[in-house]
C-alpha atoms as a PDB file:
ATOM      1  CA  UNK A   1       0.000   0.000   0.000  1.00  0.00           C
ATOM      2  CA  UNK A   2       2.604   2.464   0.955  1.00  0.00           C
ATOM      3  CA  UNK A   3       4.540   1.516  -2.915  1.00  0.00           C
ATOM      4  CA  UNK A   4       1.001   2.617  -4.229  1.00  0.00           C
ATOM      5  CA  UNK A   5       1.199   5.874  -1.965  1.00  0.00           C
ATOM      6  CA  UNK A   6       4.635   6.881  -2.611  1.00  0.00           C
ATOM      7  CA  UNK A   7       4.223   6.029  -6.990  1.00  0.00           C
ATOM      8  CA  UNK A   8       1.000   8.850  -6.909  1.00  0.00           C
ATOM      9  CA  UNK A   9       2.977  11.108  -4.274  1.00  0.00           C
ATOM     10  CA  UNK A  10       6.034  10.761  -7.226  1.00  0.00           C
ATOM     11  CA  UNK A  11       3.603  10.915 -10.307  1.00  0.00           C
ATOM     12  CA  UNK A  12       2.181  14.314  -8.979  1.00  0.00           C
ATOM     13  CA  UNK A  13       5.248  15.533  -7.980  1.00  0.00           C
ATOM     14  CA  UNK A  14       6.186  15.159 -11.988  1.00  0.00           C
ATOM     15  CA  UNK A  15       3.178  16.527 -13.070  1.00  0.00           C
ATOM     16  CA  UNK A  16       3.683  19.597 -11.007  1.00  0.00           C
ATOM     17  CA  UNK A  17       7.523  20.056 -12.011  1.00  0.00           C
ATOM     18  CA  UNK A  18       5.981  19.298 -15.853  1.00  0.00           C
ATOM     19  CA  UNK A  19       3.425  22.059 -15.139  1.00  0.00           C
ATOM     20  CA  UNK A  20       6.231  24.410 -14.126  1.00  0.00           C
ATOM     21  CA  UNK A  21       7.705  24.471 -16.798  1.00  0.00           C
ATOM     22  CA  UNK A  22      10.174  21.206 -16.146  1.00  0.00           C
ATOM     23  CA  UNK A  23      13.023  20.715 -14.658  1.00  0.00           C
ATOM     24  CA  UNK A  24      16.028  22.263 -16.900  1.00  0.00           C
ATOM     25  CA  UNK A  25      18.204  19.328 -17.747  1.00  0.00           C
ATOM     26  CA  UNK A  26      17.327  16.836 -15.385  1.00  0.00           C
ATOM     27  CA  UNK A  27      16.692  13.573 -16.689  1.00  0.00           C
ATOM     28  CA  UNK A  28      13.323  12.522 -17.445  1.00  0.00           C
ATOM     29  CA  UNK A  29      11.284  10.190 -14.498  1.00  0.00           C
ATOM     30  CA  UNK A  30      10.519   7.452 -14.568  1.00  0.00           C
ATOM     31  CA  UNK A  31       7.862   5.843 -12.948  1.00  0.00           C
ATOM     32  CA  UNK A  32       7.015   2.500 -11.053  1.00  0.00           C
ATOM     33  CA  UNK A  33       3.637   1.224 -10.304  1.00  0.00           C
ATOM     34  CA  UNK A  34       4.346  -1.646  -7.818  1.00  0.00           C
ATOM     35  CA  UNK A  35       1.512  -4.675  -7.744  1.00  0.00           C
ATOM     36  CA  UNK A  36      -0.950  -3.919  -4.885  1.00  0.00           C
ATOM     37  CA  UNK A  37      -1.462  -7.676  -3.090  1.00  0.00           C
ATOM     38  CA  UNK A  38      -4.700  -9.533  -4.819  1.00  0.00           C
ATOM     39  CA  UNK A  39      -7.715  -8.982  -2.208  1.00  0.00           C
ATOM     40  CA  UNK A  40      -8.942 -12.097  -3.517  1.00  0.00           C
ATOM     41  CA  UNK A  41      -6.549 -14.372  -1.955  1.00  0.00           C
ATOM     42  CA  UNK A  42      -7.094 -13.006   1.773  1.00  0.00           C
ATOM     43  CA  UNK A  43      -9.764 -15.635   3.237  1.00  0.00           C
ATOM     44  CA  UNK A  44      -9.568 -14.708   6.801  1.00  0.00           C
ATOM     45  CA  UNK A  45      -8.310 -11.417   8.958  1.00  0.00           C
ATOM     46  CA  UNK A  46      -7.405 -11.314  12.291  1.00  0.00           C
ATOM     47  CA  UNK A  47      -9.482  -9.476  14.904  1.00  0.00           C
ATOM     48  CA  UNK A  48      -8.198  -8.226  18.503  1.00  0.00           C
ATOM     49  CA  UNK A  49     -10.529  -6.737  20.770  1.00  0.00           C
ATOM     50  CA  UNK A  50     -10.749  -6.410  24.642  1.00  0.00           C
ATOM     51  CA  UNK A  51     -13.935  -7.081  27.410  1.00  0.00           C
ATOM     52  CA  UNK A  52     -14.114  -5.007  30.421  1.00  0.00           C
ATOM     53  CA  UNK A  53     -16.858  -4.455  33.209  1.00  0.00           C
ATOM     54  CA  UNK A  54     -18.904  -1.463  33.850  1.00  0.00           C
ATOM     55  CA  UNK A  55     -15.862  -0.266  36.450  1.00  0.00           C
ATOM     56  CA  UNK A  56     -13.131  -0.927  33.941  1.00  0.00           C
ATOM     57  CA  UNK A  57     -11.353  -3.609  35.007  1.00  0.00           C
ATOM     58  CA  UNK A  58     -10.660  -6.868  32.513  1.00  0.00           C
ATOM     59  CA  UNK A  59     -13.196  -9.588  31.846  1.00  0.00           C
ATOM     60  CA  UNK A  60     -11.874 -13.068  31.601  1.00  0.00           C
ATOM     61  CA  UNK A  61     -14.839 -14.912  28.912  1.00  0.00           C
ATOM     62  CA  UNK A  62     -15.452 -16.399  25.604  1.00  0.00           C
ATOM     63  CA  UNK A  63     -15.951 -13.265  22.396  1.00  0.00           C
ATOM     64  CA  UNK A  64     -18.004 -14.895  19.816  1.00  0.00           C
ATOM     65  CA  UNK A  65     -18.358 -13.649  16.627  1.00  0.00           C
ATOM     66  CA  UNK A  66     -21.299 -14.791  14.309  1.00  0.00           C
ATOM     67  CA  UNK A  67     -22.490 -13.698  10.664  1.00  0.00           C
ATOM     68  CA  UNK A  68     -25.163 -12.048   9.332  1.00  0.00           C
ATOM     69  CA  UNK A  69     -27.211 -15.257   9.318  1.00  0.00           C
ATOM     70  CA  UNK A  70     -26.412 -15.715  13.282  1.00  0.00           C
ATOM     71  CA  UNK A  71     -24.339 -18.705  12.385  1.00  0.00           C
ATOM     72  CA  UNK A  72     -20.904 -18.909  14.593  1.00  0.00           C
ATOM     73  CA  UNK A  73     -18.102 -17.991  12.576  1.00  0.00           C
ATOM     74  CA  UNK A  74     -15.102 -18.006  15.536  1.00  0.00           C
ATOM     75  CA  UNK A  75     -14.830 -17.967  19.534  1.00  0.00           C
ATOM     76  CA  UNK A  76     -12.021 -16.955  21.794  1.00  0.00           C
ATOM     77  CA  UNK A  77     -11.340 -16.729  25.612  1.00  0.00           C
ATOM     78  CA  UNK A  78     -10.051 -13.347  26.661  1.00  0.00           C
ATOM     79  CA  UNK A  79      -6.506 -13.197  28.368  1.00  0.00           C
ATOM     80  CA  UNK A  80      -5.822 -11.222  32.137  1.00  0.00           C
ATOM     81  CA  UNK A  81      -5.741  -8.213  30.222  1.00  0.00           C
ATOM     82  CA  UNK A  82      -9.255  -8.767  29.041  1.00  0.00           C
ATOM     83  CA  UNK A  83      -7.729  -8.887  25.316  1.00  0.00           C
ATOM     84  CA  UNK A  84      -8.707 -11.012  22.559  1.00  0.00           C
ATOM     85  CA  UNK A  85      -7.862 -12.371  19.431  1.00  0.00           C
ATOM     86  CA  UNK A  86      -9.308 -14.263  16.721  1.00  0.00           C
ATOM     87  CA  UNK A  87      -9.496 -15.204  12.784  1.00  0.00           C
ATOM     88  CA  UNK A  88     -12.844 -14.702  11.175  1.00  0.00           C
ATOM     89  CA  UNK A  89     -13.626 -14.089   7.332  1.00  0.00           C
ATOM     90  CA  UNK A  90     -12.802 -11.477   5.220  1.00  0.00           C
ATOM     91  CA  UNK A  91     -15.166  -9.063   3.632  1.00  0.00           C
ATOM     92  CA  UNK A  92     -18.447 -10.476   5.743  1.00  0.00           C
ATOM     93  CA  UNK A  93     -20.624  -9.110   8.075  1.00  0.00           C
ATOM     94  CA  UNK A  94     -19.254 -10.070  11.374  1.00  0.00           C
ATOM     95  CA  UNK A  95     -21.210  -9.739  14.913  1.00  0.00           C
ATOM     96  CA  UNK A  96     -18.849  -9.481  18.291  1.00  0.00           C
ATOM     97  CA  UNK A  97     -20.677 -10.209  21.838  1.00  0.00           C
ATOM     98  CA  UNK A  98     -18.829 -10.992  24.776  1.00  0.00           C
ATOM     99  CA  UNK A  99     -20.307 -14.196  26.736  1.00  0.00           C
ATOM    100  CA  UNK A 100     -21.851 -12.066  29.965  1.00  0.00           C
ATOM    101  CA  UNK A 101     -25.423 -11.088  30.587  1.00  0.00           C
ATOM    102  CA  UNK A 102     -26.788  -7.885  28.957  1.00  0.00           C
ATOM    103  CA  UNK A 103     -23.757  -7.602  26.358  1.00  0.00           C
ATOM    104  CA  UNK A 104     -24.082  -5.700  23.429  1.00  0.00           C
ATOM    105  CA  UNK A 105     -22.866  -6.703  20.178  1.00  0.00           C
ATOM    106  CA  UNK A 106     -20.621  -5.124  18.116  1.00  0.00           C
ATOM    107  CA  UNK A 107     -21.468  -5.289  14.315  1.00  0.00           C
ATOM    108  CA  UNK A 108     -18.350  -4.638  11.833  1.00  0.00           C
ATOM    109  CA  UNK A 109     -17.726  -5.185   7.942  1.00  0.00           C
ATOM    110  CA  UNK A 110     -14.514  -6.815   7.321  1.00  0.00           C
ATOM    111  CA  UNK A 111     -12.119  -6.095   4.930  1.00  0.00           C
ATOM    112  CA  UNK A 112      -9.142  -7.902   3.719  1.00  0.00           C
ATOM    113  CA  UNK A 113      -6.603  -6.446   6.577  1.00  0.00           C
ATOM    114  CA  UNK A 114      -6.562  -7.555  10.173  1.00  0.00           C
ATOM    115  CA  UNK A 115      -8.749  -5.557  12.505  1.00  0.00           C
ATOM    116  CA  UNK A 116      -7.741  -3.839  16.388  1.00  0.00           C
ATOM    117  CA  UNK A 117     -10.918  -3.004  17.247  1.00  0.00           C
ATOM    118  CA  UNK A 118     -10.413   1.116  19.181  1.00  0.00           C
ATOM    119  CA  UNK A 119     -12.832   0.610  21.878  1.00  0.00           C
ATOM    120  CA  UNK A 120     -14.298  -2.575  24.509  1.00  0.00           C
ATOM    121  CA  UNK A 121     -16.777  -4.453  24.658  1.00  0.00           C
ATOM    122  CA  UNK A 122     -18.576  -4.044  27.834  1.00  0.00           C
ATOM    123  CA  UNK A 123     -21.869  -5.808  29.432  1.00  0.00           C
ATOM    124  CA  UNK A 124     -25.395  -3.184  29.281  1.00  0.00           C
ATOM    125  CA  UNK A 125     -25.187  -0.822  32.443  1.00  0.00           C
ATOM    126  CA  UNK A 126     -28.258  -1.193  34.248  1.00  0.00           C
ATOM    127  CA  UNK A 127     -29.849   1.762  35.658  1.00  0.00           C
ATOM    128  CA  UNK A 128     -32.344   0.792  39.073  1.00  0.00           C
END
């Protein structure tokens, strides 16, 4: 991705030296377009995620993740740290609930990179 980056970062750098008139007697540039990797061969990304409580402090349970269709796609037991880390397919629909009462789930569209997900998944606060 970054080859991609830098090959438009150097084609418009040419294209502005072009548009100013060039660059004397410098010789001409030449540009490389490197391959960007085939999506099509990625078949599962990595996901990493944490569970805490309502006060913070690291959950130590199952994170399932199911499809669209509610059918189990991968499960993995949190570390000390309340951190977890699993393979699920690429480019699906994927659901994330921690195994405690009154969790939310977490609903993300993979791509064809591995995934950190920014924030926790936590169990509902209940108000009384």
């Amino acid at each position: 991705m970054n080859d991609v980056r830098h090959g438009w970062a150097t084609l418009a750098a040419a294209l502005l030296l072009a548009a100013c008139g060039g660059a004397g007697d410098a010789a001409p540039v030449t540009l490389v377009a490197a391959a960007a990797p085939a999506a099509a061969t990625t078949t599962h990304v990595r996901i990493e995620g944490c569970v805490l409580d309502l006060t913070d402090r690291p959950l130590t349970l199952p994170v399932h993740a199911t499809g669209d269709d509610g059918r189990l796609l991968a499960s993995a037991m949190t570390d000390n740290a309340g951190v977890f880390r699993m393979h699920v397919p690429a480019r699906q629909v994927v659901r994330l609930t921690a195994a405690t009462p009154g969790a939310q789930a977490l609903t993300l569209l993979t791509g064809n990179v591995d995934v950190t997900v920014g924030g926790c998944l936590r169990p509902e606060s209940r108000l009384t």
